[in-house]
Protein backbone atom coordinates (compact mmCIF):
# COMPACT_ATOMS: atom_id res chain seq x y z
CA UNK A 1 55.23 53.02 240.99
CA UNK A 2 55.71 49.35 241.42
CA UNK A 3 58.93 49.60 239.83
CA UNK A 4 60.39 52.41 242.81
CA UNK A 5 58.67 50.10 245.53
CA UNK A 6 60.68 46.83 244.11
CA UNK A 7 63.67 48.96 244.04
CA UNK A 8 63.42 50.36 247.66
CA UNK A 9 62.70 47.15 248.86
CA UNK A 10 66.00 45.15 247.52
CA UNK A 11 68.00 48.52 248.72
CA UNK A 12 66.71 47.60 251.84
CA UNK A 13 67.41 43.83 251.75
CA UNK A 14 70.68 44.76 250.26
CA UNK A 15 71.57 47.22 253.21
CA UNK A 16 70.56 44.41 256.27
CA UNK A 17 73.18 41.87 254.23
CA UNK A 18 75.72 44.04 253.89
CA UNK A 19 75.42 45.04 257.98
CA UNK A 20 74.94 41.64 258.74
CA UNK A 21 77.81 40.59 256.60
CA UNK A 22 80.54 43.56 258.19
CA UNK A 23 78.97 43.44 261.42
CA UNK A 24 80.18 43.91 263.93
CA UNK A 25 82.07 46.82 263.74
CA UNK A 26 82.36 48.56 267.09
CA UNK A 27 82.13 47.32 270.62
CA UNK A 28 79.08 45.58 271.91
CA UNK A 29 77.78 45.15 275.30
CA UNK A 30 76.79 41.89 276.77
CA UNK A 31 74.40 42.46 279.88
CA UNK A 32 74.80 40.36 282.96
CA UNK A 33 72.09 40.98 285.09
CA UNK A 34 74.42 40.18 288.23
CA UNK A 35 76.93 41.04 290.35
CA UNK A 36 80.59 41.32 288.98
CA UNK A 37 83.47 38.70 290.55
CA UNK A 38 80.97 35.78 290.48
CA UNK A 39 80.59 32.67 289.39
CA UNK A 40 77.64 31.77 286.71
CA UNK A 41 75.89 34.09 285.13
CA UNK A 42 78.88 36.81 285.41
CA UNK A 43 81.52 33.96 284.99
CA UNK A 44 79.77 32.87 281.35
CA UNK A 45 79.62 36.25 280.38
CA UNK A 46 82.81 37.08 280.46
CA UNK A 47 84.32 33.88 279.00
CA UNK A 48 81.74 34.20 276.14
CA UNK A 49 82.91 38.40 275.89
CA UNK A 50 86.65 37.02 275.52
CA UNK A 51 86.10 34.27 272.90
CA UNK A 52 84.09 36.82 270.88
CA UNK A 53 86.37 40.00 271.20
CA UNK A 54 89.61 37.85 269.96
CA UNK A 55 86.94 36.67 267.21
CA UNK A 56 85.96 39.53 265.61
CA UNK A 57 88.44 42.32 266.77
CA UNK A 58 85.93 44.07 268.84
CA UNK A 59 85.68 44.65 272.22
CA UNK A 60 82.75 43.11 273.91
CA UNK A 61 82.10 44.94 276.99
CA UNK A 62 80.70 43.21 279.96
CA UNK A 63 77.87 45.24 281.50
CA UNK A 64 76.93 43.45 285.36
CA UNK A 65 72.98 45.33 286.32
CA UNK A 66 71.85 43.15 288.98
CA UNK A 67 68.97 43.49 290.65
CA UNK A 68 65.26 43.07 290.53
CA UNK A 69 65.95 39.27 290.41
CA UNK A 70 68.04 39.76 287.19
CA UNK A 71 64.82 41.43 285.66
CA UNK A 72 66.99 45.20 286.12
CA UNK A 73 69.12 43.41 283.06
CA UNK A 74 67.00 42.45 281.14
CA UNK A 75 65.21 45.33 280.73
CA UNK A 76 68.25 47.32 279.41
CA UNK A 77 68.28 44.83 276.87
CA UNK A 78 64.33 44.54 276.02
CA UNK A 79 64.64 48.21 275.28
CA UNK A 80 67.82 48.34 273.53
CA UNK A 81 68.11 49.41 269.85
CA UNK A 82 68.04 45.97 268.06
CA UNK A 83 71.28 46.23 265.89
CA UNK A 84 73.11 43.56 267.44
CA UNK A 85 75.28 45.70 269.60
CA UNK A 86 73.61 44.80 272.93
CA UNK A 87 73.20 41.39 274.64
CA UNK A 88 71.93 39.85 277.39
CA UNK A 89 73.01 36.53 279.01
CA UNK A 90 69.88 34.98 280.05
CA UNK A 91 68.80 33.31 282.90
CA UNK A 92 65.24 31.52 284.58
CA UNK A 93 64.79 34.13 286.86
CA UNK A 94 64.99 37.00 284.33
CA UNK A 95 62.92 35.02 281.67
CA UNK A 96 60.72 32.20 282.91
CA UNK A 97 60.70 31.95 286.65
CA UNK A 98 60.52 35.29 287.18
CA UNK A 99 58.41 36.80 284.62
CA UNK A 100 55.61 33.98 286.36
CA UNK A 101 56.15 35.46 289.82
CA UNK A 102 55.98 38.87 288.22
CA UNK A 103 52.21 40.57 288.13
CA UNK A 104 53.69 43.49 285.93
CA UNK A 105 56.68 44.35 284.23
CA UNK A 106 58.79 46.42 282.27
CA UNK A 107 59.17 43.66 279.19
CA UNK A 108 57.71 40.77 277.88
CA UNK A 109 59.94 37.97 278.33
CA UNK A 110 58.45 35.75 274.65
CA UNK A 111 58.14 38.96 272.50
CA UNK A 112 60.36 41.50 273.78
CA UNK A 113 63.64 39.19 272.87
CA UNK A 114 65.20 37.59 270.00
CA UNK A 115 67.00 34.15 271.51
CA UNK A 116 69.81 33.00 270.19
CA UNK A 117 71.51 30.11 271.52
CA UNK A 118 71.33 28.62 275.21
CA UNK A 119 75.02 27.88 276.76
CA UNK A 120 74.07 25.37 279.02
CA UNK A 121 72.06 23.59 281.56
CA UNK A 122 72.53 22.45 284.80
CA UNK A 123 70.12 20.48 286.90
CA UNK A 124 69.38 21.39 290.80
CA UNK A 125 69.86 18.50 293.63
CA UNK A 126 67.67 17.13 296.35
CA UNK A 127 69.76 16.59 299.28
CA UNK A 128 68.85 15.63 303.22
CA UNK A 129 70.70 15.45 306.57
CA UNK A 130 71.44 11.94 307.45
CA UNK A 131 69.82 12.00 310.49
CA UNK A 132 66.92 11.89 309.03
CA UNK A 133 67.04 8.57 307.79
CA UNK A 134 66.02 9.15 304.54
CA UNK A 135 67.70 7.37 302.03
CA UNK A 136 66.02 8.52 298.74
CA UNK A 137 62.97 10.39 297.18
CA UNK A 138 60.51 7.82 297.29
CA UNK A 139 61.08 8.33 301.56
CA UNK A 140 61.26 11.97 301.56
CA UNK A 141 57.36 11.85 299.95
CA UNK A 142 56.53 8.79 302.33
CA UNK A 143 57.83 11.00 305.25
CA UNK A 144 55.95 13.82 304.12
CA UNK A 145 52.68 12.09 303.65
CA UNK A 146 52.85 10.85 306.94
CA UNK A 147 53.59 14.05 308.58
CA UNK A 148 52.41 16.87 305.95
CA UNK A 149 53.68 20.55 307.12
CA UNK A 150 56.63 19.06 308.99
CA UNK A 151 59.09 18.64 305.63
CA UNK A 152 61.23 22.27 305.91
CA UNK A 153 63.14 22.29 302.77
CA UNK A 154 65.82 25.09 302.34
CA UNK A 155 66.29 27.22 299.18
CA UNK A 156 68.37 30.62 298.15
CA UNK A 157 65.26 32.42 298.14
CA UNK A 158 61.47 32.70 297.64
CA UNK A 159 61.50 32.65 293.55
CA UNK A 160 64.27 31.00 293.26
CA UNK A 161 64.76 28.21 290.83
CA UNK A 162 64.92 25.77 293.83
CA UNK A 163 61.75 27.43 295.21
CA UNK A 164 59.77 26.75 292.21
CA UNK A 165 61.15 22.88 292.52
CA UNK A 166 59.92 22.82 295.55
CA UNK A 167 56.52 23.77 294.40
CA UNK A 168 56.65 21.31 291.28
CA UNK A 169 57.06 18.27 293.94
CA UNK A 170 54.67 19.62 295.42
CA UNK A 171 51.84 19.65 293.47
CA UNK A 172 53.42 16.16 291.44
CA UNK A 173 53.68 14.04 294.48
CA UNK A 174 50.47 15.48 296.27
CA UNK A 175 52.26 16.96 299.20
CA UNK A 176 52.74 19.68 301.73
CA UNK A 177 56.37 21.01 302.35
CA UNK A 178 57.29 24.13 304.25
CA UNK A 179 59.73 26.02 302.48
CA UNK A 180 62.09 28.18 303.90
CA UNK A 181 64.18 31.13 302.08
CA UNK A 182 67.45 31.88 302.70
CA UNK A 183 69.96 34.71 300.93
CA UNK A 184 71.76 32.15 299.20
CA UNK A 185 72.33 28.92 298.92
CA UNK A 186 75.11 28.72 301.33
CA UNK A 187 73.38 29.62 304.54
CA UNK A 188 70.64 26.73 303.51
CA UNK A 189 73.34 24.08 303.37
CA UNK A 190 74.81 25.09 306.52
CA UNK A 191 71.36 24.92 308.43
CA UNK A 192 70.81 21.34 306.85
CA UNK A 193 74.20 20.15 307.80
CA UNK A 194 73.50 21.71 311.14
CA UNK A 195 69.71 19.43 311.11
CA UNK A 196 67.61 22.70 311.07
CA UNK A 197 66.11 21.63 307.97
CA UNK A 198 64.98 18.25 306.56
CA UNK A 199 66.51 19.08 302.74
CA UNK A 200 67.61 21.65 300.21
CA UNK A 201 66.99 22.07 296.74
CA UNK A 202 69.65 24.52 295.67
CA UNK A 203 72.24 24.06 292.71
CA UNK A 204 74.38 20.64 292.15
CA UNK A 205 78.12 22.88 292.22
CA UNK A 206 77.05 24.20 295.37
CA UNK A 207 75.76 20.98 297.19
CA UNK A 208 78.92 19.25 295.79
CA UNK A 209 81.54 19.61 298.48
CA UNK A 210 79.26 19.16 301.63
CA UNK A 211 77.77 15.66 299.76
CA UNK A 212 81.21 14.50 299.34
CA UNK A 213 82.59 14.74 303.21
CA UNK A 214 79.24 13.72 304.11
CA UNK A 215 77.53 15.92 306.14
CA UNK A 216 74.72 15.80 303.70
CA UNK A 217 72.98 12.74 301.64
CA UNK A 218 71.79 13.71 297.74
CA UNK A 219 69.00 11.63 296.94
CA UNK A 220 67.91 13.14 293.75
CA UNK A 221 69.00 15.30 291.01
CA UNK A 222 66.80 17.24 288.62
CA UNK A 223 67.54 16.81 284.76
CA UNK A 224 66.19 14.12 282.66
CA UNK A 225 69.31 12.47 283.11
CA UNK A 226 71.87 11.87 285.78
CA UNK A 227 74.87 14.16 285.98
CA UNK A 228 78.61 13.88 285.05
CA UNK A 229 79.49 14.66 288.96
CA UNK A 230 77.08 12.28 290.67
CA UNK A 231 76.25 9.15 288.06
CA UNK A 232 75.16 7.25 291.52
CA UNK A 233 72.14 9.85 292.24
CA UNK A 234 69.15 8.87 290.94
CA UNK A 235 67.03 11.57 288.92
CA UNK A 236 63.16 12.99 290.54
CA UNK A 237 61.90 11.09 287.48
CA UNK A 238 63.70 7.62 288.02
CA UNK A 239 62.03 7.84 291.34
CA UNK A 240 58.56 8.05 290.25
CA UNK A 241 57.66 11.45 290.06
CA UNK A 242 57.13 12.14 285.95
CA UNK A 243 57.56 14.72 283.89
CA UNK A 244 59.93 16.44 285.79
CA UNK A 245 62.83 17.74 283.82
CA UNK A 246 63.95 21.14 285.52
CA UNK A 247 67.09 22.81 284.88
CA UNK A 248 68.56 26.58 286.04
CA UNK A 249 70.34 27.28 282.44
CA UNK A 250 71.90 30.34 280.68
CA UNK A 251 71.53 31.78 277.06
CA UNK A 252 72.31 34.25 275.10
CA UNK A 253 69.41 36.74 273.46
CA UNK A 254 69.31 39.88 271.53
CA UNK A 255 66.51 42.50 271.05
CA UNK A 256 63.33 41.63 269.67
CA UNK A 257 63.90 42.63 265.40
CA UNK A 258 67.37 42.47 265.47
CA UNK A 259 68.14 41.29 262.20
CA UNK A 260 67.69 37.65 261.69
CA UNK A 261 71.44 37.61 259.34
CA UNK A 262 72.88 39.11 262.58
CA UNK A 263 70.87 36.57 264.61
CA UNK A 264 72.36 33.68 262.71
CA UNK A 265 76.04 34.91 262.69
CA UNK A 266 75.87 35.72 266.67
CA UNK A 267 74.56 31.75 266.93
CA UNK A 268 77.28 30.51 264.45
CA UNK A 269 79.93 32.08 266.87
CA UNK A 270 78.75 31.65 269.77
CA UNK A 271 78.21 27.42 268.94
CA UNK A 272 81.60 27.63 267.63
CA UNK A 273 83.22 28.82 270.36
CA UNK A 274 81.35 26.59 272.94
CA UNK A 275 82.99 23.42 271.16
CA UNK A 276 86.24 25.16 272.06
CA UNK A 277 88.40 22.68 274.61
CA UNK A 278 88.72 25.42 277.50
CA UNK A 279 85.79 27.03 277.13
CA UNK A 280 83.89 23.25 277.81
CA UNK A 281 86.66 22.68 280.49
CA UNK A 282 85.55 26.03 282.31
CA UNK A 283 82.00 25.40 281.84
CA UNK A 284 81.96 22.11 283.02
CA UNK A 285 83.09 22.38 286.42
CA UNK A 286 80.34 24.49 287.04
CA UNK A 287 78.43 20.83 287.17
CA UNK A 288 76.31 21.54 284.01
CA UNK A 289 76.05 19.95 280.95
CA UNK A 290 76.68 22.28 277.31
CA UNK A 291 73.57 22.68 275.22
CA UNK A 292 74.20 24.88 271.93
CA UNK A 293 70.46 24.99 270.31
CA UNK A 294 68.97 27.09 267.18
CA UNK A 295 67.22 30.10 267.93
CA UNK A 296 64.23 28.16 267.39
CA UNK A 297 64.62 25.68 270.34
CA UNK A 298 65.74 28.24 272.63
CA UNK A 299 62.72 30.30 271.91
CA UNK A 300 61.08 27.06 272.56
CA UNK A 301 62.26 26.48 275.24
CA UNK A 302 61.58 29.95 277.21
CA UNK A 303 57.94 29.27 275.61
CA UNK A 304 57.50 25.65 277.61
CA UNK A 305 58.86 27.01 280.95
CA UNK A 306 56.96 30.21 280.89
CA UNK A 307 53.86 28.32 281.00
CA UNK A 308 55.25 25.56 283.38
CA UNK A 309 55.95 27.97 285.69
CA UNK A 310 52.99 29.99 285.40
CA UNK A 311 50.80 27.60 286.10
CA UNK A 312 53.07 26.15 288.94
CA UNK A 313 52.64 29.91 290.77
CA UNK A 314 49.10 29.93 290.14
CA UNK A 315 48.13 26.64 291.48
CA UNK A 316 50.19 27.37 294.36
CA UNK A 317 48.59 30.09 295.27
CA UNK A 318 51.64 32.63 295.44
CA UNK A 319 50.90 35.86 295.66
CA UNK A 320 52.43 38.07 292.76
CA UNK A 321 54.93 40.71 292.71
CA UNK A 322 54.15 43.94 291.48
């Protein structure tokens, strides 16, 4: 008996090594859980679904579900058949940010996926109008502790990444601001080059061309570190307030149990294929910074900002979606 059980067991381990090792051998499908024509999330996908198709020899088809706040996508992809064949370009609202804003939901963002490589990250920006006189962060939380409830900062929507920064500084520098969504970051900047709001937190790439003619002042960015597109902008934690690393970034992540010799082949390739010249001159504009990882320190990572984020919401006091 123990003989048969050894021997269905290496047929087994022989059968996931031999898929692993041919796969893949018909199309897959790499879910973006946005709208098609975009930039970002749809814009990755699609460079990512080229480099691998004229890899392999198979066509990856580019599947855009948006909606839900990218949770629609993700979905598909929690209950997809774990072979490999489906994908899911990964984002802080469909994984982290979301998931903490979320009462219920239709997956489990830590158990439900197998991660298995981030793409890159890119840090938001604190910007103001100039009339306001403020000159950098450490003002911006003066000003606000001298007038707490009067600091209107813009974002591109309640849940948003930029939201949830707002939130973080918050609770960090031990003061009020009033936030106020918008439907996109686009209509925020306009207000605060108008002077209907006292500053956005909204992407860098979108902040970029209204910094550089002026009609708005960045006084912090983000990341640990300062960015490639303004080295002159000091970071949130370079102006006192620690611990504050935030980043919107994108990843790629397969079905929970998909096999781990398929998990390790899709990470080879994809890392490969970010070191590629125009796939880092593509990326790049988009103000980021490239961040290949193991599946390990992906998984990590969604692990960390799951509970950051949870805890951000619940401190807050923001009610949950259902």
């Amino acid at each position: 008996m123990r003989a048969v059980l050894f021997l269905l067991l290496l047929a087994c381990h022989m059968t996931t090594g031999a898929q692993a090792q041919d796969y893949p051998v018909r199309p897959l499908r790499l879910i973006a859980p946005s709208t098609a024509g975009g930039g970002g999330t749809d814009l990755y996908a699609r460079l990512l679904g080229k480099k691998l198709t004229e890899a392999w020899g198979q066509q990856v088809i580019i599947d855009n579900r948006p909606g839900a706040g990218m949770a629609l996508g993700a979905a598909v992809v929690a209950k997809a058949v774990p072979d490999g064949y489906t994908l899911l370009m990964g984002h802080p609202n469909s994984l982290t940010v979301g998931p903490a804003l979320r009462a219920g939901g239709s997956y489990d963002p830590l158990q439900d996926f197998a991660p298995l490589t981030l793409l890159m990250k890119a840090p938001s920006m604190i910007s103001v109008h100039p009339g306001t006189g403020i000159t950098s962060l450490q003002e911006l939380i003066a000003a606000a502790r001298k007038r707490p409830g009067d600091m209107t900062y813009g974002t591109s929507g309640s849940g948003s990444v930029g939201n949830m920064i707002g939130e973080l500084l918050s609770q960090r520098a031990a003061i009020k601001l009033v936030h106020v969504p918008y439907k996109g970051a686009s209509p925020a900047l306009l207000d605060l080059a108008a002077g209907r709001l006292v500053f956005v937190s909204s992407s860098l790439v979108s902040q970029i061309a209204f910094v550089r003619d002026g009609r708005i002042r960045a006084i912090a960015t983000t990341g640990a570190n300062r960015t490639r597109l303004t080295p002159n902008v000091p970071t949130v934690i370079e102006a006192g307030v620690p611990a504050f690393d935030v980043t919107a970034w994108h990843g790629v992540l397969a079905p929970a149990k998909t096999p781990p010799e398929i998990i390790a082949k899709l990470n080879r390739e994809i890392v490969r294929i970010l070191a590629l010249p125009d796939v880092q001159e593509t990326l790049l504009v988009e103000g980021g910074e490239i961040t290949p990882t193991t599946p390990q320190a992906f998984a990590a990572l969604l692990r960390s900002e799951l509970q950051l984020w949870t805890k951000v919401v619940k401190q807050a006091g923001i009610a949950l979606e259902p």
